[in-house]
PDB file of N, CA and C in Angstrom:
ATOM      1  N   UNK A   1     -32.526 -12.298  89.576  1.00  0.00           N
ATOM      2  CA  UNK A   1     -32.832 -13.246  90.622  1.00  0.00           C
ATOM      3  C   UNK A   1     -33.107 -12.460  91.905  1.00  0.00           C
ATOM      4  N   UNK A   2     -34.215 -13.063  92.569  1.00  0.00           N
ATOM      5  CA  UNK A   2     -34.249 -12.042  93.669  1.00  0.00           C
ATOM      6  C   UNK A   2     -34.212 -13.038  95.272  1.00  0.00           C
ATOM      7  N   UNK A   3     -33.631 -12.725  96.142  1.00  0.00           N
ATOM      8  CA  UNK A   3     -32.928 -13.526  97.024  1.00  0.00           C
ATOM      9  C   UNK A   3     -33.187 -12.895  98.241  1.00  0.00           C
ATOM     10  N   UNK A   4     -33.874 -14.053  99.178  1.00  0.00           N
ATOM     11  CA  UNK A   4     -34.406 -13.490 100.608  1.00  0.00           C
ATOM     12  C   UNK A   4     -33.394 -13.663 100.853  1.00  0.00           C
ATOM     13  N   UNK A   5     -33.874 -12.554 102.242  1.00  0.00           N
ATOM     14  CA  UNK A   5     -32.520 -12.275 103.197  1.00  0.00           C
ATOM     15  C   UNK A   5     -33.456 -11.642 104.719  1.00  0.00           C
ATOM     16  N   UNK A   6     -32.482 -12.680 105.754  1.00  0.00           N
ATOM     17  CA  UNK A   6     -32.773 -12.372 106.929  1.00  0.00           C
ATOM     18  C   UNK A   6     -32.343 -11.020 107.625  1.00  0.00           C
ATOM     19  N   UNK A   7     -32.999 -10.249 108.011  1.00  0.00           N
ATOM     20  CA  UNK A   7     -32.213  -8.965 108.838  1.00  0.00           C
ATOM     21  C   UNK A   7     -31.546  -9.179 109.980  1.00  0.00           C
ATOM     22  N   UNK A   8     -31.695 -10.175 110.440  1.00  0.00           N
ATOM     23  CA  UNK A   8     -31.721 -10.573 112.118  1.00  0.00           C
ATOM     24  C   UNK A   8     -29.932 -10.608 112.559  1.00  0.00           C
ATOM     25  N   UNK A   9     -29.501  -9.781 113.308  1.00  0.00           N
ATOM     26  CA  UNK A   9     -28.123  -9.699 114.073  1.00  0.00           C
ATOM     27  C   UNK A   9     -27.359 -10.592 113.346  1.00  0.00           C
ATOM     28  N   UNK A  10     -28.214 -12.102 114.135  1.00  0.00           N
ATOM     29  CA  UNK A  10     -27.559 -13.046 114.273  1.00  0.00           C
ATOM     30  C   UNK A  10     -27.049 -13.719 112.869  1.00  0.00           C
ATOM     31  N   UNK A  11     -27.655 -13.344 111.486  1.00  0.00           N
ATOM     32  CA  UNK A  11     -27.393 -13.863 110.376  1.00  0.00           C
ATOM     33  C   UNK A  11     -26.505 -13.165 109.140  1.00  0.00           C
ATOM     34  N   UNK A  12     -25.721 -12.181 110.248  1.00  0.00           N
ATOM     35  CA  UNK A  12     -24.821 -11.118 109.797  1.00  0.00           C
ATOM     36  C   UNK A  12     -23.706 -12.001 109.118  1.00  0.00           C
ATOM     37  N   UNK A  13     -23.211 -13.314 109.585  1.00  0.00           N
ATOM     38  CA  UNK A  13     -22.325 -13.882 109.226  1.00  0.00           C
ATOM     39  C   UNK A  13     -22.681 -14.569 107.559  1.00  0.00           C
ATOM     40  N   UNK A  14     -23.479 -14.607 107.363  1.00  0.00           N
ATOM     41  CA  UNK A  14     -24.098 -15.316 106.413  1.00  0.00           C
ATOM     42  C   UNK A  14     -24.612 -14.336 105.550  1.00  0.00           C
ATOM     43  N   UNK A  15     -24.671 -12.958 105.342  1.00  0.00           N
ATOM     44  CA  UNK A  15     -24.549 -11.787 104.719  1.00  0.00           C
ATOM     45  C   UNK A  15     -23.639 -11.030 104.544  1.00  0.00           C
ATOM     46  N   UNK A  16     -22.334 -11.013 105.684  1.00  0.00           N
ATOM     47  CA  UNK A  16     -21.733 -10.003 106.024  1.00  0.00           C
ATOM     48  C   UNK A  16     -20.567  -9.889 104.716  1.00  0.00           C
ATOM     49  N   UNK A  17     -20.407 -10.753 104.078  1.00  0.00           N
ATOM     50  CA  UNK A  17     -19.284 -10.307 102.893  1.00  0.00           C
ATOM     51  C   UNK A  17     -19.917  -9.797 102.038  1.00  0.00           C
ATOM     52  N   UNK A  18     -21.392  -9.700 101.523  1.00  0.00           N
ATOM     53  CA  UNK A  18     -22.566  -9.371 100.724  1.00  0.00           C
ATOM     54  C   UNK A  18     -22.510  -7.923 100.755  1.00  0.00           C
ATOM     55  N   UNK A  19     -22.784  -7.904 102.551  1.00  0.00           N
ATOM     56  CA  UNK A  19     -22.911  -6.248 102.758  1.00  0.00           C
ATOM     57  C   UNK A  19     -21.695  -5.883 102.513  1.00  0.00           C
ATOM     58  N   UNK A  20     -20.576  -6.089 102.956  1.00  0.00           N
ATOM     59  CA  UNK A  20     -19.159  -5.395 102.733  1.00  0.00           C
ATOM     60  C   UNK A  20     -18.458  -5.444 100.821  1.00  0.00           C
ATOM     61  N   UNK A  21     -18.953  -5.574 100.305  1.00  0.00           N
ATOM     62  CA  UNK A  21     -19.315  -6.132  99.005  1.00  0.00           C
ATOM     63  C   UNK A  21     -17.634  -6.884  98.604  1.00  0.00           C
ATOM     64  N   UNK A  22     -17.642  -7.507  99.294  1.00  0.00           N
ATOM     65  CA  UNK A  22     -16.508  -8.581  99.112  1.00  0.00           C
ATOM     66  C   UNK A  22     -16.640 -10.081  98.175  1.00  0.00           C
ATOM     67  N   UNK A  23     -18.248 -10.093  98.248  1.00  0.00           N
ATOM     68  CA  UNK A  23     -18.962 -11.403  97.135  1.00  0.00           C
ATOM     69  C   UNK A  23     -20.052 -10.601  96.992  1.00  0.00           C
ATOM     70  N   UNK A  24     -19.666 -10.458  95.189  1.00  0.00           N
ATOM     71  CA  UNK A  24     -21.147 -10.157  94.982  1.00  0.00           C
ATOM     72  C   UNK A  24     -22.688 -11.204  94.591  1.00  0.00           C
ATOM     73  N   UNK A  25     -23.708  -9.858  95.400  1.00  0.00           N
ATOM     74  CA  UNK A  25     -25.031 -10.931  95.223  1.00  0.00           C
ATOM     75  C   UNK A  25     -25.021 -11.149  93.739  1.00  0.00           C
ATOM     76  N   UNK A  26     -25.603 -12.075  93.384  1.00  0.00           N
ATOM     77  CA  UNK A  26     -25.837 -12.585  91.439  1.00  0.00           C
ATOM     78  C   UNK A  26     -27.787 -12.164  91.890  1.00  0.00           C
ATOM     79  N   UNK A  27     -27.683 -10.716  92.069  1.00  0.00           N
ATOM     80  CA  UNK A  27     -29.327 -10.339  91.849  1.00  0.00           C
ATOM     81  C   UNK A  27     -29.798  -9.645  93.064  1.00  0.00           C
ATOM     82  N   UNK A  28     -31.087  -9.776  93.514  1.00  0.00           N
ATOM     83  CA  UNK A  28     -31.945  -8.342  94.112  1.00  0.00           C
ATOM     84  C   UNK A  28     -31.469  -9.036  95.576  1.00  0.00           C
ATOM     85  N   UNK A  29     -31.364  -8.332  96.407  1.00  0.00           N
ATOM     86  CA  UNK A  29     -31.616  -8.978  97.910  1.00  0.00           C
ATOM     87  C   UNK A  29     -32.793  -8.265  98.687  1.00  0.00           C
ATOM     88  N   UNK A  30     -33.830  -9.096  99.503  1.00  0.00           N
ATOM     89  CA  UNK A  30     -35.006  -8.817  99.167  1.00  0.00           C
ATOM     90  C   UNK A  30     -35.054  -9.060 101.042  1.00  0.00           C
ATOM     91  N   UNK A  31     -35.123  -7.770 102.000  1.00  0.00           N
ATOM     92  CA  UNK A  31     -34.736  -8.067 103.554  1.00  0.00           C
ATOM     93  C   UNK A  31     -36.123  -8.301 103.754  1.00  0.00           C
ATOM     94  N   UNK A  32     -36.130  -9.245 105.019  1.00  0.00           N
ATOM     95  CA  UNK A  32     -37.607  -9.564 105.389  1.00  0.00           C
ATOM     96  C   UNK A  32     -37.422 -10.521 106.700  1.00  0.00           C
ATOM     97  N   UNK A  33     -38.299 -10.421 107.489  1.00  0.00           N
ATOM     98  CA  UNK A  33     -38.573 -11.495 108.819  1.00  0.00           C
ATOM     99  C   UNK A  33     -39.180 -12.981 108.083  1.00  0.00           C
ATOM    100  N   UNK A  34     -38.115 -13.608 108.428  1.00  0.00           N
ATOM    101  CA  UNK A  34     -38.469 -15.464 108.527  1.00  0.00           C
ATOM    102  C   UNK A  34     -39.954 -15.958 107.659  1.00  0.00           C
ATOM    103  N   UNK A  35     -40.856 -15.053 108.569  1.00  0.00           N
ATOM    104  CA  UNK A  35     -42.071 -14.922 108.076  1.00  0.00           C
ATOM    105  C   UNK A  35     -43.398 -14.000 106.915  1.00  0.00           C
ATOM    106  N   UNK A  36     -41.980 -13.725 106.736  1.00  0.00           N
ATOM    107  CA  UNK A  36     -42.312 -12.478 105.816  1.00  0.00           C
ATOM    108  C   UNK A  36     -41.417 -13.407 104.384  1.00  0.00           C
ATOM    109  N   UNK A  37     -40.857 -13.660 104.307  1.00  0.00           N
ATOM    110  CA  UNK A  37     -39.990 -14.610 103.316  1.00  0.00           C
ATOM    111  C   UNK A  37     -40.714 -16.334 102.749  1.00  0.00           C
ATOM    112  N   UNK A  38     -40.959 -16.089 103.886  1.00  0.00           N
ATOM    113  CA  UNK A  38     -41.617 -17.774 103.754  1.00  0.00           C
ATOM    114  C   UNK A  38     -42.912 -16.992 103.065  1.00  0.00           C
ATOM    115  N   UNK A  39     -43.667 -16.280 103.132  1.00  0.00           N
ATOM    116  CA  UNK A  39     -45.242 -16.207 102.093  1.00  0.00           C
ATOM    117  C   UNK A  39     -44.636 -15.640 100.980  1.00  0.00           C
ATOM    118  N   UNK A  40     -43.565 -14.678 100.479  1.00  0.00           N
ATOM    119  CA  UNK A  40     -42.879 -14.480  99.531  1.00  0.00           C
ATOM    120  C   UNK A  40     -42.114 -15.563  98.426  1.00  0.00           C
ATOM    121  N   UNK A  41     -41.611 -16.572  99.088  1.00  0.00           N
ATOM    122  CA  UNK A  41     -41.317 -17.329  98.635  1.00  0.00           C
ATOM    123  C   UNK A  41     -42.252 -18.170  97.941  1.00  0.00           C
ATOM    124  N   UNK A  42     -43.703 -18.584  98.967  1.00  0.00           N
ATOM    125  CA  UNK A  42     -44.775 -19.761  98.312  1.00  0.00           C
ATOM    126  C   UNK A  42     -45.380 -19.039  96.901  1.00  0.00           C
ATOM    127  N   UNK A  43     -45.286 -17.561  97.347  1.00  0.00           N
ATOM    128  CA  UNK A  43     -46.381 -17.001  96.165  1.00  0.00           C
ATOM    129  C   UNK A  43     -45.556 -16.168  95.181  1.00  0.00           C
ATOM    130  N   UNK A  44     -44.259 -16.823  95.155  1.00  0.00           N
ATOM    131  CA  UNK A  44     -43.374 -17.002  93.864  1.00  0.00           C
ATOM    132  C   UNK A  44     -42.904 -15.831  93.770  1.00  0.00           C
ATOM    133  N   UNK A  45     -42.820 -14.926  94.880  1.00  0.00           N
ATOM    134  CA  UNK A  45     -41.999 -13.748  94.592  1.00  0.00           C
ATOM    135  C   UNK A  45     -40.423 -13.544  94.524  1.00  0.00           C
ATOM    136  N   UNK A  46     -39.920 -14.865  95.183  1.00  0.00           N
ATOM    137  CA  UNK A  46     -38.512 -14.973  95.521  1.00  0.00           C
ATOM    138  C   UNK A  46     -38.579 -16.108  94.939  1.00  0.00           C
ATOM    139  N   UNK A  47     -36.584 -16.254  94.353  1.00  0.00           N
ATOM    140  CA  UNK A  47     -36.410 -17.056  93.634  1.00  0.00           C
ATOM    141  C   UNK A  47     -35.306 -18.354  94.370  1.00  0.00           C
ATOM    142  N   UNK A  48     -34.668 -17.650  95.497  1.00  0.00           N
ATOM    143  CA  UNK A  48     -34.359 -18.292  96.464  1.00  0.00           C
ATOM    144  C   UNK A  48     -34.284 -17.595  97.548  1.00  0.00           C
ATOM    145  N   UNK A  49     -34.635 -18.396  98.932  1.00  0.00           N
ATOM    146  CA  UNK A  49     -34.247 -17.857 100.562  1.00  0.00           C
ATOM    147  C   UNK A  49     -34.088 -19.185 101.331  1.00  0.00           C
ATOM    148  N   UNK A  50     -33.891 -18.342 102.230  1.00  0.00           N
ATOM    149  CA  UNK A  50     -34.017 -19.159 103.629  1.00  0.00           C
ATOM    150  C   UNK A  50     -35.138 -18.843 103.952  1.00  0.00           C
ATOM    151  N   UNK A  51     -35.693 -20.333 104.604  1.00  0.00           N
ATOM    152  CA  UNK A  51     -36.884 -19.974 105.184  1.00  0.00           C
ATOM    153  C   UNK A  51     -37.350 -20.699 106.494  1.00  0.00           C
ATOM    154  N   UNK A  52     -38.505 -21.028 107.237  1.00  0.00           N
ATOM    155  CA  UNK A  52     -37.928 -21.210 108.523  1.00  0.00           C
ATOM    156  C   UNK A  52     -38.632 -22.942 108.184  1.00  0.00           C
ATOM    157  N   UNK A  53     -37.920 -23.613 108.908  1.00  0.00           N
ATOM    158  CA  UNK A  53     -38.067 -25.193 108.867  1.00  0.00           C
ATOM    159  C   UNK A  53     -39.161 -25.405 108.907  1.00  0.00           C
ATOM    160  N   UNK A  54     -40.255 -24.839 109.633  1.00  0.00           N
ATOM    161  CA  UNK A  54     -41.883 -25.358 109.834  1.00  0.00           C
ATOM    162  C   UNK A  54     -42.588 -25.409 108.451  1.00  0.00           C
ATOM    163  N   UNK A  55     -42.037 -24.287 107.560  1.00  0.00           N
ATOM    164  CA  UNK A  55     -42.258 -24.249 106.084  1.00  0.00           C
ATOM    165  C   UNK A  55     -41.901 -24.859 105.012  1.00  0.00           C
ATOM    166  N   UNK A  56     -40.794 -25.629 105.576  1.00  0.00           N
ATOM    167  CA  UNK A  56     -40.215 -26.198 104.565  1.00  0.00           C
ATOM    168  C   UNK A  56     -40.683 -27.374 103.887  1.00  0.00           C
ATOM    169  N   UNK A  57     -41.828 -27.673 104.151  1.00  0.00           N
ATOM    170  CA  UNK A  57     -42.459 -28.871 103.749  1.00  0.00           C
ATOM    171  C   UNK A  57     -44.394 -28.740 103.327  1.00  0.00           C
ATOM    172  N   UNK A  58     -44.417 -27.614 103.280  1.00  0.00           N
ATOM    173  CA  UNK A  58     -45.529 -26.870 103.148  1.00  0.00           C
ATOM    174  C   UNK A  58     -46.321 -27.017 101.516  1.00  0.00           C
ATOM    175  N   UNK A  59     -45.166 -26.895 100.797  1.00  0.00           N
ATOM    176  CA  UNK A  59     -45.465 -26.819  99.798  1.00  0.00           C
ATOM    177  C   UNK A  59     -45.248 -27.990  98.879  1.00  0.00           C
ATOM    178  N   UNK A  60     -46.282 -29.032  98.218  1.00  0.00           N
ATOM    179  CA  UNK A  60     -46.389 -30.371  97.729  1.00  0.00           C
ATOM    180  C   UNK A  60     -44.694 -29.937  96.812  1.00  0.00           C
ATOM    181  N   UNK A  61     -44.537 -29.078  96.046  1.00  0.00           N
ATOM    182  CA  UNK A  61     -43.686 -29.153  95.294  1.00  0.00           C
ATOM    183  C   UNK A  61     -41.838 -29.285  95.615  1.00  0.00           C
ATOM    184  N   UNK A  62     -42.044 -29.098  96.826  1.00  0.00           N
ATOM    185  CA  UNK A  62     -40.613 -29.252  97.703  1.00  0.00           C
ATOM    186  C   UNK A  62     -40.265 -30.342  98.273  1.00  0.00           C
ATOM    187  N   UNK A  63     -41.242 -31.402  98.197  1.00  0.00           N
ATOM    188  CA  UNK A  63     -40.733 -32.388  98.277  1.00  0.00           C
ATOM    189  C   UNK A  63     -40.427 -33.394  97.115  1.00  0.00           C
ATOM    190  N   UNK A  64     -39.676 -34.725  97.880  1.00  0.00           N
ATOM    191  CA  UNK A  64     -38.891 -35.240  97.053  1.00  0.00           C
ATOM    192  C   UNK A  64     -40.255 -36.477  96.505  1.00  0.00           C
ATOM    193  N   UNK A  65     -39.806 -36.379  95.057  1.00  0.00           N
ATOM    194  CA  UNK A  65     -41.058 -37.276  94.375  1.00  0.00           C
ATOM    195  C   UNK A  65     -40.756 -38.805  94.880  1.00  0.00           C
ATOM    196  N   UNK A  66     -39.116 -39.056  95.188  1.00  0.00           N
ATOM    197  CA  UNK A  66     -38.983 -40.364  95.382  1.00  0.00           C
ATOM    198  C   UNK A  66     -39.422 -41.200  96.673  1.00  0.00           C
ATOM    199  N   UNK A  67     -39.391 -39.688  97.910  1.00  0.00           N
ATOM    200  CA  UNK A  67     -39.876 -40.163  98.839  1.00  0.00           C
ATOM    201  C   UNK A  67     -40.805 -39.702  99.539  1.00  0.00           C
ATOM    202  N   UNK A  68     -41.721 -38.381  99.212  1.00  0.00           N
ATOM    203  CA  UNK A  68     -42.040 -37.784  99.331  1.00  0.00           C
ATOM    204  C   UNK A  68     -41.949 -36.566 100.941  1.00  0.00           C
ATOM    205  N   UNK A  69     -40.787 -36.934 101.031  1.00  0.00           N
ATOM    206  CA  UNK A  69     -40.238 -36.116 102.295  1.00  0.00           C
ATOM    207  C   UNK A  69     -39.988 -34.584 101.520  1.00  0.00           C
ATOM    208  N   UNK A  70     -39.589 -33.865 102.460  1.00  0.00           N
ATOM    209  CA  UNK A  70     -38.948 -32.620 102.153  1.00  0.00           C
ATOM    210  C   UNK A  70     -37.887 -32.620 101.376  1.00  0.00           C
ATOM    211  N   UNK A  71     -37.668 -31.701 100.259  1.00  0.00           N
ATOM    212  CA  UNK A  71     -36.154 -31.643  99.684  1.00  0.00           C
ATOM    213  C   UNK A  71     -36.007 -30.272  99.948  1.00  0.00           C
ATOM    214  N   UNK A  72     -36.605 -29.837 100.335  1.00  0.00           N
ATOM    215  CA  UNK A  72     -36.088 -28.334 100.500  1.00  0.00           C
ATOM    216  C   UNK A  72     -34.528 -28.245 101.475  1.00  0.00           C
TER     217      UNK A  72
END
């Protein structure tokens, strides 16, 4: 499994047991800018990330069939 990951200071908390290997990742961790993740992600290189909200609805397949909003 290969799994975006933000570099950014601020998202140290949300990595930081990862890096200290206190929980391990289940697969690749794959560092990249917001925007660098989000075209990784559409063109199926990543299997999960974070990505930035403007994207999150980008792709017909992320949304919800029932309502057709975002499920991402």
């Amino acid at each position: 499994m290969r799994l975006g990951r933000i570099g950014y200071i601020n998202c140290y908390p949300v990595y930081g047991a990862i890096d200290r290997n206190v929980v391990a990742a289940p697969g690749e961790l794959v560092t990249g800018t917001p925007a660098e993740l989000n075209d990784l992600l559409v063109a199926g290189e990543l299997d999960v990330s974070v990505i930035s909200a403007g994207t999150s609805c980008c792709c017909p397949s992320w949304r919800s069939p029932a309502t057709g909003r975002c499920a991402a």
